[in-house]
Protein backbone atom coordinates (compact mmCIF):
# COMPACT_ATOMS: atom_id res chain seq x y z
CA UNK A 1 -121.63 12.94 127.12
CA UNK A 2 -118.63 15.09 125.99
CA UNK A 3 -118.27 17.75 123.88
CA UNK A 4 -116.73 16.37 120.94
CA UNK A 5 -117.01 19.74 118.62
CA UNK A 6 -114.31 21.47 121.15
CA UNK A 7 -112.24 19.07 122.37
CA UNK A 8 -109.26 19.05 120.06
CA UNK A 9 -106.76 16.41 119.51
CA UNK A 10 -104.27 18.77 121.61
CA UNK A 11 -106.75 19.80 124.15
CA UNK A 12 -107.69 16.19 125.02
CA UNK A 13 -104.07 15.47 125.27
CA UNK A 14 -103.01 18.12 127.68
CA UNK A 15 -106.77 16.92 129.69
CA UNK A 16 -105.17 13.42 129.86
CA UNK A 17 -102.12 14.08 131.30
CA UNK A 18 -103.82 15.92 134.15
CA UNK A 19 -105.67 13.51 134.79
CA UNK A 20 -109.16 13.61 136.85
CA UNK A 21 -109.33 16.88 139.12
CA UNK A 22 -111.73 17.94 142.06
CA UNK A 23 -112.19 21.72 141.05
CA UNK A 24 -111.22 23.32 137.49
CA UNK A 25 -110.95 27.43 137.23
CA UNK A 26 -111.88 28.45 133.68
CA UNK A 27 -110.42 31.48 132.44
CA UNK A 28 -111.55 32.52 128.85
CA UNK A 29 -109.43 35.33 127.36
CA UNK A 30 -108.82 36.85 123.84
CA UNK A 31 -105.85 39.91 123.93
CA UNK A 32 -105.82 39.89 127.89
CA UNK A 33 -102.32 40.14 128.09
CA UNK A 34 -102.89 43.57 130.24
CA UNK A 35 -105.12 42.27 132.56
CA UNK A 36 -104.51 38.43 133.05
CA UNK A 37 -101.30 37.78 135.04
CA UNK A 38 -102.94 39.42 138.31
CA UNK A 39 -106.05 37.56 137.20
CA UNK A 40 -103.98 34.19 137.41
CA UNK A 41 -102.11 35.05 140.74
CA UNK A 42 -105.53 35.57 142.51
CA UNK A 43 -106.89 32.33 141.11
CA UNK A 44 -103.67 30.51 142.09
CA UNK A 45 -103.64 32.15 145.34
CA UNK A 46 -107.34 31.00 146.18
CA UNK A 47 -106.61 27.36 145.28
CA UNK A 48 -103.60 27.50 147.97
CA UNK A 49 -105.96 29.14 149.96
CA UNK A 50 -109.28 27.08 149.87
CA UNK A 51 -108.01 23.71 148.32
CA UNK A 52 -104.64 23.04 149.15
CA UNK A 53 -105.42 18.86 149.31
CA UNK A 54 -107.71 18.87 146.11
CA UNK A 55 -106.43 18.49 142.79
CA UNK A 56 -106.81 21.42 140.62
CA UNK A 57 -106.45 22.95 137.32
CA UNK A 58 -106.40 25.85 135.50
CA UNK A 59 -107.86 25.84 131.61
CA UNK A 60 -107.27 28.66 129.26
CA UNK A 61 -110.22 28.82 126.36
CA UNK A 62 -108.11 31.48 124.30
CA UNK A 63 -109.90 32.80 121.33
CA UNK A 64 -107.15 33.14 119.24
CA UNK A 65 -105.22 35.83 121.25
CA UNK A 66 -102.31 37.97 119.35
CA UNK A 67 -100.29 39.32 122.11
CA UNK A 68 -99.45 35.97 124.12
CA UNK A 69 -102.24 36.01 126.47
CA UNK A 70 -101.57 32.28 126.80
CA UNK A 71 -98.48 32.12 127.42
CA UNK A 72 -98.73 34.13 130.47
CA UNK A 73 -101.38 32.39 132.11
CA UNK A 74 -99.39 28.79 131.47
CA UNK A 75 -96.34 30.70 132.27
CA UNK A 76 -97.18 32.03 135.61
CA UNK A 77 -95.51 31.13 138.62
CA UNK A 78 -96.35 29.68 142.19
CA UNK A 79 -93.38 29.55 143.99
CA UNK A 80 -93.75 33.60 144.90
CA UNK A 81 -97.52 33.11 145.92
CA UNK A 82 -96.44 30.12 148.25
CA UNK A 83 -94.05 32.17 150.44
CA UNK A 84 -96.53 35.22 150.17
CA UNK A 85 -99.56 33.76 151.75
CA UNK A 86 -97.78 31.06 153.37
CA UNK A 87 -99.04 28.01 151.72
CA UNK A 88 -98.27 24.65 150.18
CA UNK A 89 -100.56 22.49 147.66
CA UNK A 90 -100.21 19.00 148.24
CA UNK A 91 -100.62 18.41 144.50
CA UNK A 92 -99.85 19.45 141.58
CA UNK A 93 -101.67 22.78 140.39
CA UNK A 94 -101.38 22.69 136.70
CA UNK A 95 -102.69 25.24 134.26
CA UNK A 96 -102.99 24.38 130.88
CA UNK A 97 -104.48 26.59 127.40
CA UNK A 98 -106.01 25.46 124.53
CA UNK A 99 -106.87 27.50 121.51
CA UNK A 100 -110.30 27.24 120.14
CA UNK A 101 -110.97 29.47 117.25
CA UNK A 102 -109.28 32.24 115.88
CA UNK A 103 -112.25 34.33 116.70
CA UNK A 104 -113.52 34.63 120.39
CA UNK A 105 -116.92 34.01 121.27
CA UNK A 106 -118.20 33.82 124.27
CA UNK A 107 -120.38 30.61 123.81
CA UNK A 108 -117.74 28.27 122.71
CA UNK A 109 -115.36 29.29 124.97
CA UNK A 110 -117.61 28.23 127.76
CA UNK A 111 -118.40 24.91 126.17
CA UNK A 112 -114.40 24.83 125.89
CA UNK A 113 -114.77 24.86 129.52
CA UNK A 114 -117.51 22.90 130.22
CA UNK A 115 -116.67 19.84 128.43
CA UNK A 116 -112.97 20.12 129.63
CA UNK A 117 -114.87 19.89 133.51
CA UNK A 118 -116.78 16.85 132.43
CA UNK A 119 -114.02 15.15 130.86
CA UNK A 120 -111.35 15.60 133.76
CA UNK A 121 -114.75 14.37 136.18
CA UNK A 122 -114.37 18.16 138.21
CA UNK A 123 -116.92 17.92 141.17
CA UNK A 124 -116.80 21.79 141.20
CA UNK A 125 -115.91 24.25 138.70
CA UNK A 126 -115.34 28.29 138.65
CA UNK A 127 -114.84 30.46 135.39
CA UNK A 128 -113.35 33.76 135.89
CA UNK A 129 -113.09 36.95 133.76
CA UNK A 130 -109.49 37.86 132.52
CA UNK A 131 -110.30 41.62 133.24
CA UNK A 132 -111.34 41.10 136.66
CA UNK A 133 -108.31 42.99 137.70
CA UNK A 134 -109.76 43.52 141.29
CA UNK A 135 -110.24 40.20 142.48
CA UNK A 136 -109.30 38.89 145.98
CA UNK A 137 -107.67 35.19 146.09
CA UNK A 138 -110.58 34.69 148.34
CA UNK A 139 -113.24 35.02 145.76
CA UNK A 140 -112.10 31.53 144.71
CA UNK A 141 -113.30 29.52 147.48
CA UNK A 142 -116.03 32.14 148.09
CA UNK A 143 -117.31 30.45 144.44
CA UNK A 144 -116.23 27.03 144.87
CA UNK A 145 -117.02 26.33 148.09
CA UNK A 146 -120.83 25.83 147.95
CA UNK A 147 -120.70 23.47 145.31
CA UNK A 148 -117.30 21.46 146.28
CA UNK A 149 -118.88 20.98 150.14
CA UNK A 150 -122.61 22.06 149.83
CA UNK A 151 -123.94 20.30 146.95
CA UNK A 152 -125.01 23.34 145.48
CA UNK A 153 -125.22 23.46 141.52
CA UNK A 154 -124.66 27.10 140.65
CA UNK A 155 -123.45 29.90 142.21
CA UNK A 156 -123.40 33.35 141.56
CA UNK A 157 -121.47 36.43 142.35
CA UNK A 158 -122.67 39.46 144.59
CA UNK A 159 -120.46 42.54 144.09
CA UNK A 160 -120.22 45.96 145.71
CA UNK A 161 -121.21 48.54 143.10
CA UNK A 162 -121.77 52.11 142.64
CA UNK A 163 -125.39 53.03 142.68
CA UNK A 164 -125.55 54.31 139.11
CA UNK A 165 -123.10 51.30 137.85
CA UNK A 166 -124.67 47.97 136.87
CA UNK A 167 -127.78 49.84 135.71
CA UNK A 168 -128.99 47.66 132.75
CA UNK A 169 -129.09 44.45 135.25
CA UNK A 170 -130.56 46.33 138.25
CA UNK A 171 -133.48 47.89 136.17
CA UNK A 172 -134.55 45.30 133.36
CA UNK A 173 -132.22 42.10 133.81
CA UNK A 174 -132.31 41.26 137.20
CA UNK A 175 -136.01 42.08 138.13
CA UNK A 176 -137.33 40.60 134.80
CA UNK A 177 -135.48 36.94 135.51
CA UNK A 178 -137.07 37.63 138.77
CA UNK A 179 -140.26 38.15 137.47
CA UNK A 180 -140.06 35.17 134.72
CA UNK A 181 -138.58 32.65 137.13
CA UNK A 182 -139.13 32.91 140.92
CA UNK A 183 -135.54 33.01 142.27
CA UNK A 184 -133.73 36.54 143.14
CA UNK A 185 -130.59 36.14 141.41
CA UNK A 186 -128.57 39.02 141.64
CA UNK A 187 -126.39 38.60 138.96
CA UNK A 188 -128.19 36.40 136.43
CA UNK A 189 -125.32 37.42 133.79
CA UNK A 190 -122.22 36.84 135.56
CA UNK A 191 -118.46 37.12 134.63
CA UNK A 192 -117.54 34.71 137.22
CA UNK A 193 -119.42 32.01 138.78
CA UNK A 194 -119.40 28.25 140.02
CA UNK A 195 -121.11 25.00 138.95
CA UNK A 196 -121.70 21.68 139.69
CA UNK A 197 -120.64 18.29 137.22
CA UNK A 198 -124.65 17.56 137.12
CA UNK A 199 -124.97 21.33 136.33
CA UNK A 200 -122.11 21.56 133.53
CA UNK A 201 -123.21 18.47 131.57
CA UNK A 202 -126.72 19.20 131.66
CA UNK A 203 -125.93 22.51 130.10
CA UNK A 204 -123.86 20.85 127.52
CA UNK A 205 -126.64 18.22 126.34
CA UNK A 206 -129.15 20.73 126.35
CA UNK A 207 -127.65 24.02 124.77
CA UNK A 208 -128.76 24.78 121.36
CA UNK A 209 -125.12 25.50 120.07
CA UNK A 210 -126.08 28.93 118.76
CA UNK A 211 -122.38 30.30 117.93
CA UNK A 212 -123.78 33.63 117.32
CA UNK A 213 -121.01 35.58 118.88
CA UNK A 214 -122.31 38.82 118.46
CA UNK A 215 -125.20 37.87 120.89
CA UNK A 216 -123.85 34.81 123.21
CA UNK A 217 -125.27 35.48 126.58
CA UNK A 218 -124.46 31.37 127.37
CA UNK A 219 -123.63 32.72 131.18
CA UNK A 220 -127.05 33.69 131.31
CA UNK A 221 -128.50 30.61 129.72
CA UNK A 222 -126.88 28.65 132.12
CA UNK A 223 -128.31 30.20 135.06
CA UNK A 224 -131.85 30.08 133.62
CA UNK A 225 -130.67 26.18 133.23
CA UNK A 226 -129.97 25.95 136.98
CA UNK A 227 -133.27 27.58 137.76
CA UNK A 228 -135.67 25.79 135.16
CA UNK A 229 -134.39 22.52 136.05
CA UNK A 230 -134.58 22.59 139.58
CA UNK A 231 -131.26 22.70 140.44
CA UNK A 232 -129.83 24.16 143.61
CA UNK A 233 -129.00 27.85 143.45
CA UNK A 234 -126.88 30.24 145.75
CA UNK A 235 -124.72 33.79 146.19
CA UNK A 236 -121.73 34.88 147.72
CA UNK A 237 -120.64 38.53 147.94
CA UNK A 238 -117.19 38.85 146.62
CA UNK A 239 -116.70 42.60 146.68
CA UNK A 240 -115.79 45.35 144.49
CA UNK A 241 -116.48 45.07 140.72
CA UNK A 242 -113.73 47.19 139.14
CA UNK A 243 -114.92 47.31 135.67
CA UNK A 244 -118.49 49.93 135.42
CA UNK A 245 -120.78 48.83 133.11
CA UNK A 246 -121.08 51.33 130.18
CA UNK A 247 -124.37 53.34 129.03
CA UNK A 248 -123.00 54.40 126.02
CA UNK A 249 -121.87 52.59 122.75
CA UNK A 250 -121.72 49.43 124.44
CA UNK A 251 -125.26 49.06 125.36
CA UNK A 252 -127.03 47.69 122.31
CA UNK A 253 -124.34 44.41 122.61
CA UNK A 254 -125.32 44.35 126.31
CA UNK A 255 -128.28 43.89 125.82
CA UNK A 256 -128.11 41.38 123.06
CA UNK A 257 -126.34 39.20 125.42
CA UNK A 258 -128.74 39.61 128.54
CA UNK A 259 -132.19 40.89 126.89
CA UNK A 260 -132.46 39.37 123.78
CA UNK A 261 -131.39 36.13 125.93
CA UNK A 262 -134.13 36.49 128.72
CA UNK A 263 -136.72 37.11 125.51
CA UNK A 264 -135.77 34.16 123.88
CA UNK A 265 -136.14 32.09 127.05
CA UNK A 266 -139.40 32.77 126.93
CA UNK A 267 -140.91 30.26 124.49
CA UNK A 268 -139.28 27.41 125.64
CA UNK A 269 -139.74 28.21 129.33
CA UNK A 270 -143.55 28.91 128.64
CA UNK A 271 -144.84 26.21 131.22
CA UNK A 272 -141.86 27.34 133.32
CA UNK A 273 -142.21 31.04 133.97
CA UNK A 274 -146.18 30.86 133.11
CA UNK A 275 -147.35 28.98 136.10
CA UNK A 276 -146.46 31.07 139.11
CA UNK A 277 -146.48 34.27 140.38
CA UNK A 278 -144.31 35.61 143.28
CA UNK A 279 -140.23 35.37 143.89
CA UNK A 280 -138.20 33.53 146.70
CA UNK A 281 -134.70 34.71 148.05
CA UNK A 282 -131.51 32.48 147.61
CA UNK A 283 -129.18 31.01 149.77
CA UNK A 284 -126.46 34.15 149.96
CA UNK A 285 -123.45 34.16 151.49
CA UNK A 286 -121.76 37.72 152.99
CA UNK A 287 -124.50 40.97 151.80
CA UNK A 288 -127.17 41.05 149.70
CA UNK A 289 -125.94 43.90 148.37
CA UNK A 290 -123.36 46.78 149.01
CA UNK A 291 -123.96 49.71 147.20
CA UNK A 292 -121.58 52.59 147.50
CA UNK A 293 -121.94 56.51 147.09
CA UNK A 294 -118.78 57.98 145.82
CA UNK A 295 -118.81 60.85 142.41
CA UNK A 296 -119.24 59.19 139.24
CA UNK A 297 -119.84 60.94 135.92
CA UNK A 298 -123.08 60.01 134.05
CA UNK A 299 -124.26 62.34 130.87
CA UNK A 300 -127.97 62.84 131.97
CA UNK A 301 -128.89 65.00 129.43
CA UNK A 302 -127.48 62.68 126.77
CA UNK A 303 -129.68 59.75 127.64
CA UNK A 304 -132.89 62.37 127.67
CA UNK A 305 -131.92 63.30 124.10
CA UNK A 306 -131.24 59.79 122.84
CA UNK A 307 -134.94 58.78 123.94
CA UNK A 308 -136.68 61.98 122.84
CA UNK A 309 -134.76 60.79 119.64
CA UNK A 310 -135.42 57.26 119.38
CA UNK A 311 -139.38 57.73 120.28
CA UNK A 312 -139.72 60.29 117.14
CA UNK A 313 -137.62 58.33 114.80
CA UNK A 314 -138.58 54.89 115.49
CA UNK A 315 -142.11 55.56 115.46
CA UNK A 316 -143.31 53.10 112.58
CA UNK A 317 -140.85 50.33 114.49
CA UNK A 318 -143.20 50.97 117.61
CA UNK A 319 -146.39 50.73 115.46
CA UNK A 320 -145.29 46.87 115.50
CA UNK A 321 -144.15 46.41 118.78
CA UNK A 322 -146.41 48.44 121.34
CA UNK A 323 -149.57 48.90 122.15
CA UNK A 324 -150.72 52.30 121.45
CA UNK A 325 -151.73 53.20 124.82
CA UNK A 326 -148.29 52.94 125.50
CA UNK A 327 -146.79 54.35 122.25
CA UNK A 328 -149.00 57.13 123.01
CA UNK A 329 -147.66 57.33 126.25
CA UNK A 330 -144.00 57.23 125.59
CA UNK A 331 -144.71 59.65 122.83
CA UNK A 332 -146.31 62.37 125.74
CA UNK A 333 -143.43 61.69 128.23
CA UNK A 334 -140.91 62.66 125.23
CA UNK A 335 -142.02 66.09 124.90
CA UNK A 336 -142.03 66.79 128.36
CA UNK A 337 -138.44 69.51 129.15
CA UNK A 338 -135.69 68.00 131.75
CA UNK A 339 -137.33 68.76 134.97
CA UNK A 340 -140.70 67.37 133.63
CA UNK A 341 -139.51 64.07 132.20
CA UNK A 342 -140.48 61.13 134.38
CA UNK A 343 -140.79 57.36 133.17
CA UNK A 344 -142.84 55.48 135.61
CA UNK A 345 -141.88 52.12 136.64
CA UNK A 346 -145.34 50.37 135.18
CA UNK A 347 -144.96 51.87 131.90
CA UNK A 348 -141.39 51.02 131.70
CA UNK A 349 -142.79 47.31 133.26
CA UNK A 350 -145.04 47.46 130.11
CA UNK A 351 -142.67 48.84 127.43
CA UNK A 352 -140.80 45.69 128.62
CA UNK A 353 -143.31 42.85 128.40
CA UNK A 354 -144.47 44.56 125.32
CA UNK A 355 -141.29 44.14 123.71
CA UNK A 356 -140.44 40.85 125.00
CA UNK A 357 -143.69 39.42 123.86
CA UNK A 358 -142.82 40.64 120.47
CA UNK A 359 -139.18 39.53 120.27
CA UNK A 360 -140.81 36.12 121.00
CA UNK A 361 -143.34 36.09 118.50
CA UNK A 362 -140.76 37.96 115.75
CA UNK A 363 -142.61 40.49 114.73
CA UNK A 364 -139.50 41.74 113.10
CA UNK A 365 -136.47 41.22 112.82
CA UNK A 366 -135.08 40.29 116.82
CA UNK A 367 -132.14 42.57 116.52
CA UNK A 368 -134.20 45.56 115.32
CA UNK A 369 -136.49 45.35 118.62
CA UNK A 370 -133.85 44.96 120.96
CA UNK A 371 -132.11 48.02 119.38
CA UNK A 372 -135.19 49.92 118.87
CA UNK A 373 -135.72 48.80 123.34
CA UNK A 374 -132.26 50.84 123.62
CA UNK A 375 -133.44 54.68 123.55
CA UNK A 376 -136.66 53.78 125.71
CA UNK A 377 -134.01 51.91 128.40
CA UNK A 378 -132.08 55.32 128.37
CA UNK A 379 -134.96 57.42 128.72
CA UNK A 380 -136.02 55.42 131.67
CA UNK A 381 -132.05 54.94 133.66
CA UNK A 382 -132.71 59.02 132.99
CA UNK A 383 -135.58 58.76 135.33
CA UNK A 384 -133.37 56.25 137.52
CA UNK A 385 -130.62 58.49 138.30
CA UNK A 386 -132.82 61.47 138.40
CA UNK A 387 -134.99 59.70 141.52
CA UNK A 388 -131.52 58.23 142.70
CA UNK A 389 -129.50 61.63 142.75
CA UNK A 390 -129.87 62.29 146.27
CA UNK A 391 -130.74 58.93 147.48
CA UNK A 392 -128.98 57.22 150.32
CA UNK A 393 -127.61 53.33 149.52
CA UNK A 394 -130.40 52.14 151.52
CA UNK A 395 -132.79 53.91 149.26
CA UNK A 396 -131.86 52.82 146.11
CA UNK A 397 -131.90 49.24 147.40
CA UNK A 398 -135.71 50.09 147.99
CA UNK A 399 -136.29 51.70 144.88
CA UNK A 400 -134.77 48.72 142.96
CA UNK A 401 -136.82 46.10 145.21
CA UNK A 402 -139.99 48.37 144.49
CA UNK A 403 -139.68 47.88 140.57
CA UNK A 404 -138.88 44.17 140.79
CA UNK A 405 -142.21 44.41 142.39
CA UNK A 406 -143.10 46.28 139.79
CA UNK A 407 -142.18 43.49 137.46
CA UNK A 408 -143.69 40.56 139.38
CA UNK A 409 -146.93 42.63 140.00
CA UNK A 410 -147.37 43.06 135.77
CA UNK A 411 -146.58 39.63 135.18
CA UNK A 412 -150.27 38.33 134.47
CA UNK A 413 -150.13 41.31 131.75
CA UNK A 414 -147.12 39.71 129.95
CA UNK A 415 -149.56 36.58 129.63
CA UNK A 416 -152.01 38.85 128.09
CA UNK A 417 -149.69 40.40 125.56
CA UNK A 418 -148.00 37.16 125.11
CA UNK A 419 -151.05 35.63 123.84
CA UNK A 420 -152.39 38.64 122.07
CA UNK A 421 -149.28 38.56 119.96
CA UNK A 422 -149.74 34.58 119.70
C-alpha cells in the first residue's frame, strides 16, 4: 500500500505525469547546492549509460533547502552529457523534486522515496547521497543492475577507503550486524544503495515511522529488513568514498544512527539473530575490499585522553551498564601510559554486548548509553590505529576479519547478558 503521510497533493501530481518507470534514482538533499549538480550529472550520465531503453526518473526528497538545492537538480541539463559520453535515451529522463518538511530528516525523506518507487511501479530503485561528490556515472548501473536484471532485492555499496577512515563501521557496525545476522554486509549503513519493489514496500508496511531525526538510521533498518526477511542480498564495489568519516564531534550522532539502530534491532529480531551462530559471504561484485595507504592525520593522543576521561567520569553510568569484571577491566587499561594502553578485541566484544544488552532492556535512558559507549569506542580505534600503524592493506583486512570473529565467537555471551538483564 502507499504511503499516504508523504505523498502530497503536488508530489502525486508531478508522479502522475511521469507515469510508471522501470528504475527511479532518489536523491535526498537539504542545502546541497555545493555538492549536487556533479551529483546529478553522474546519475544522469549512468542512466544514459546503463538504461538508455528503460524509463527513468529522478526524485528530489528536499528537506526544506534555503539555497535552491532543488532547483538545480530539476534544472540540470542532458543535452551536454549526451554528446560527452556519446549517448541517447530513448525516453524521456525526467527529474522531478518535492518538498517534504521544512526540516530534513533522514527517515522521511526515504519514505519520500520509497512510496514515490511504489507508486510509479519502479522494478529497481537507487538513492544516492547529494555529497557524493566523487561518484563515477558507472556507479549507477553498478547499483541498479542486480536488482533491474538479477532479481536481487538490496544492494549495497563497497568503497575503497583509507585504512583508518570508516572506523566506526569496520570495528563495531559491520562485524556486530555480522555477528547478529549471518550475512557479511560491508556497508550495512549506506549512503547509496539499490532495492527491489518487493523490498521498498515491505519496508514501508513494516517501518515503525519513528521520525526521530536526530537518530534515523532508516538505511540501516532497511538492510536489516532485507536480511531478516529473507530477501536476496548483494555488493558491488564502486570505488573511492570521498567524504572520511569523522572521529571527532560527529561521532555520538553516528552512532545514534548505526548503534543505537543495531541495539534496537535486537528485541524484535530476538528469534532472528538468536538462533544461529556463524556468517556467510554475499554475492559481491568487483573487490571485497580496497583499502589504501596514503598519510592521513588522526589525533591519537586525543582519543587516549577522551577514554581515560570518560572511564573516570562515567563511572556510576557503568555501574548500570557493565559487568564489573569488565568495569574493572576498562578501569585497569585506563591507567595504563601511551605505550602501555591496549584494548583487546574480547573485551571491546564484551563492552559491546554489554551495552547492547542494556540499551535493549533500558536500563537508562538509550541516549545516555550510547553516549556513555562513545569514550570506550575511542579508547579502543586508539588501540586500532596503534596495531594498524605499520600494517600493510592486506593486514588490516585480517585484523578486521579477526575481530568479526571476535564478534561471532562471543555471540552465545550476548545471550547470556541478554537474559541476565531480562
Amino acid at each position: 500500500m502507499v504511503e499516504e503521510s508523504v505523498l502530497t497533493d503536488d508530489l502525486v501530481r508531478q508522479l502522475i505525469n511521469v507515469g510508471e518507470v522501470d528504475i527511479l534514482v532518489g536523491l535526498p538533499t537539504h542545502n546541497n547546492a555545493r555538492s549536487v549538480e556533479p551529483v546529478v550529472h553522474a546519475i544522469q550520465a549512468g542512466l544514459l549509460q546503463g538504461f538508455p531503453r528503460e524509463r527513468v526518473v529522478i526524485v528530489n526528497a528536499d528537506g526544506g533547502s534555503r539555497d535552491g538545492t532543488p532547483d538545480l537538480v530539476t534544472g540540470a541539463s542532458i543535452d551536454d552529457l549526451r554528446r560527452s559520453y556519446k549517448g541517447y535515451a530513448l525516453r524521456t529522463l525526467h527529474s522531478i523534486s518535492t518538498r517534504y518538511a521544512n526540516n530534513p530528516s533522514a527517515r522521511v525523506g526515504l519514505r519520500t522515496i520509497l512510496a514515490a518507487a511504489e507508486l510509479l511501479r519502479a522494478k529497481a530503485c537507487a538513492v544516492v547521497s547529494p555529497e557524493s561528490t566523487g561518484m563515477e556515472p558507472d556507479w549507477i548501473p553498478r547499483l541498479l543492475r542486480p536488482v533491474y536484471s538479477e532479481n536481487f532485492d538490496l544492494v549495497t555499496p563497497i568503497y575503497r577507503r583509507h585504512k583508518f577512515e570508516g572506523l566506526l563501521v569496520s570495528n563495531l557496525v559491520y562485524p556486530m550486524t555480522r555477528a547478529l545476522y549471518g550475512q557479511r554486509i560491508r556497508e550495512p549503513y549506506a549512503s547509496e544503495f539499490a532495492f527491489s519493489a518487493r523490498l521498498g514496500s515491505h519496508f514501508l508496511a513494516h517501518d515503525p515511522g519513528n521520525y526521530d531525526s536526530h537518530g534515523s538510521g532508516a538505511e540501516l533498518e532497511l538492510a536489516m529488513s532485507a536480511i531478516t526477511g529473507g530477501y536476496r542480498t548483494y555488493q558491488s564495489f564502486l570505488g573511492t568514498k570521498s567524504q572520511g568519516e569523522r572521529e571527532g564531534g560527529d561521532l555520538v550522532p553516528a552512532m545514534r544512527r548505526t548503534v543505537g539502530v543495531l541495539f534496537s534491532s535486537l528485541e524484535a529480531n530476538f528469534a532472528a539473530w538468536s538462533s544461529h551462530a556463524g556468517s556467510q559471504p554475499v554475492p559481491t561484485l568487483g573487490s571485497e575490499s580496497q583499502v589504501t595507504l596514503e598519510s592521513i592525520r588522526v589525533n591519537r593522543k586525543r582519543l587516549k585522553q577522551m577514554f581515560t576521561a570518560g572511564v573516570a567520569e562515567l563511572e556510576p553510568v557503568f555501574r548500570s551498564i557493565l559487568s564489573s569484571t569488565t568495569l574493572a577491566e576498562l578501569q585497569r587499561i585506563a591507567t595504563l601510559g601511551d605505550d602501555d594502553f591496549h584494548y583487546p578485541a574480547e573485551l571491546w566484544v564484551r563492552t559491546v554486548y554489554e551495552f547492547a544488552a542494556s540499551y535493549a532492556k533500558s536500563v537508562m535512558s538509550r541516549d545516555h548509553i550510547i553516549q556513555g559507549l562513545a569514550p570506550l569506542y575511542r579508547g579502543r580505534i586508539f588501540t586500532f590505529l596503534e596495531e594498524n600503524r605499520s600494517s600493510s592493506a592486506e593486514e588490516v583486512e585480517k585484523n578486521i576479519e579477526s575481530l568479526c570473529l571476535e564478534f561471532e565467537r562471543l555471540k552465545p555471551y550476548l545471550l547470556e547478558v541478554w537474559n541476565t538483564k531480562k
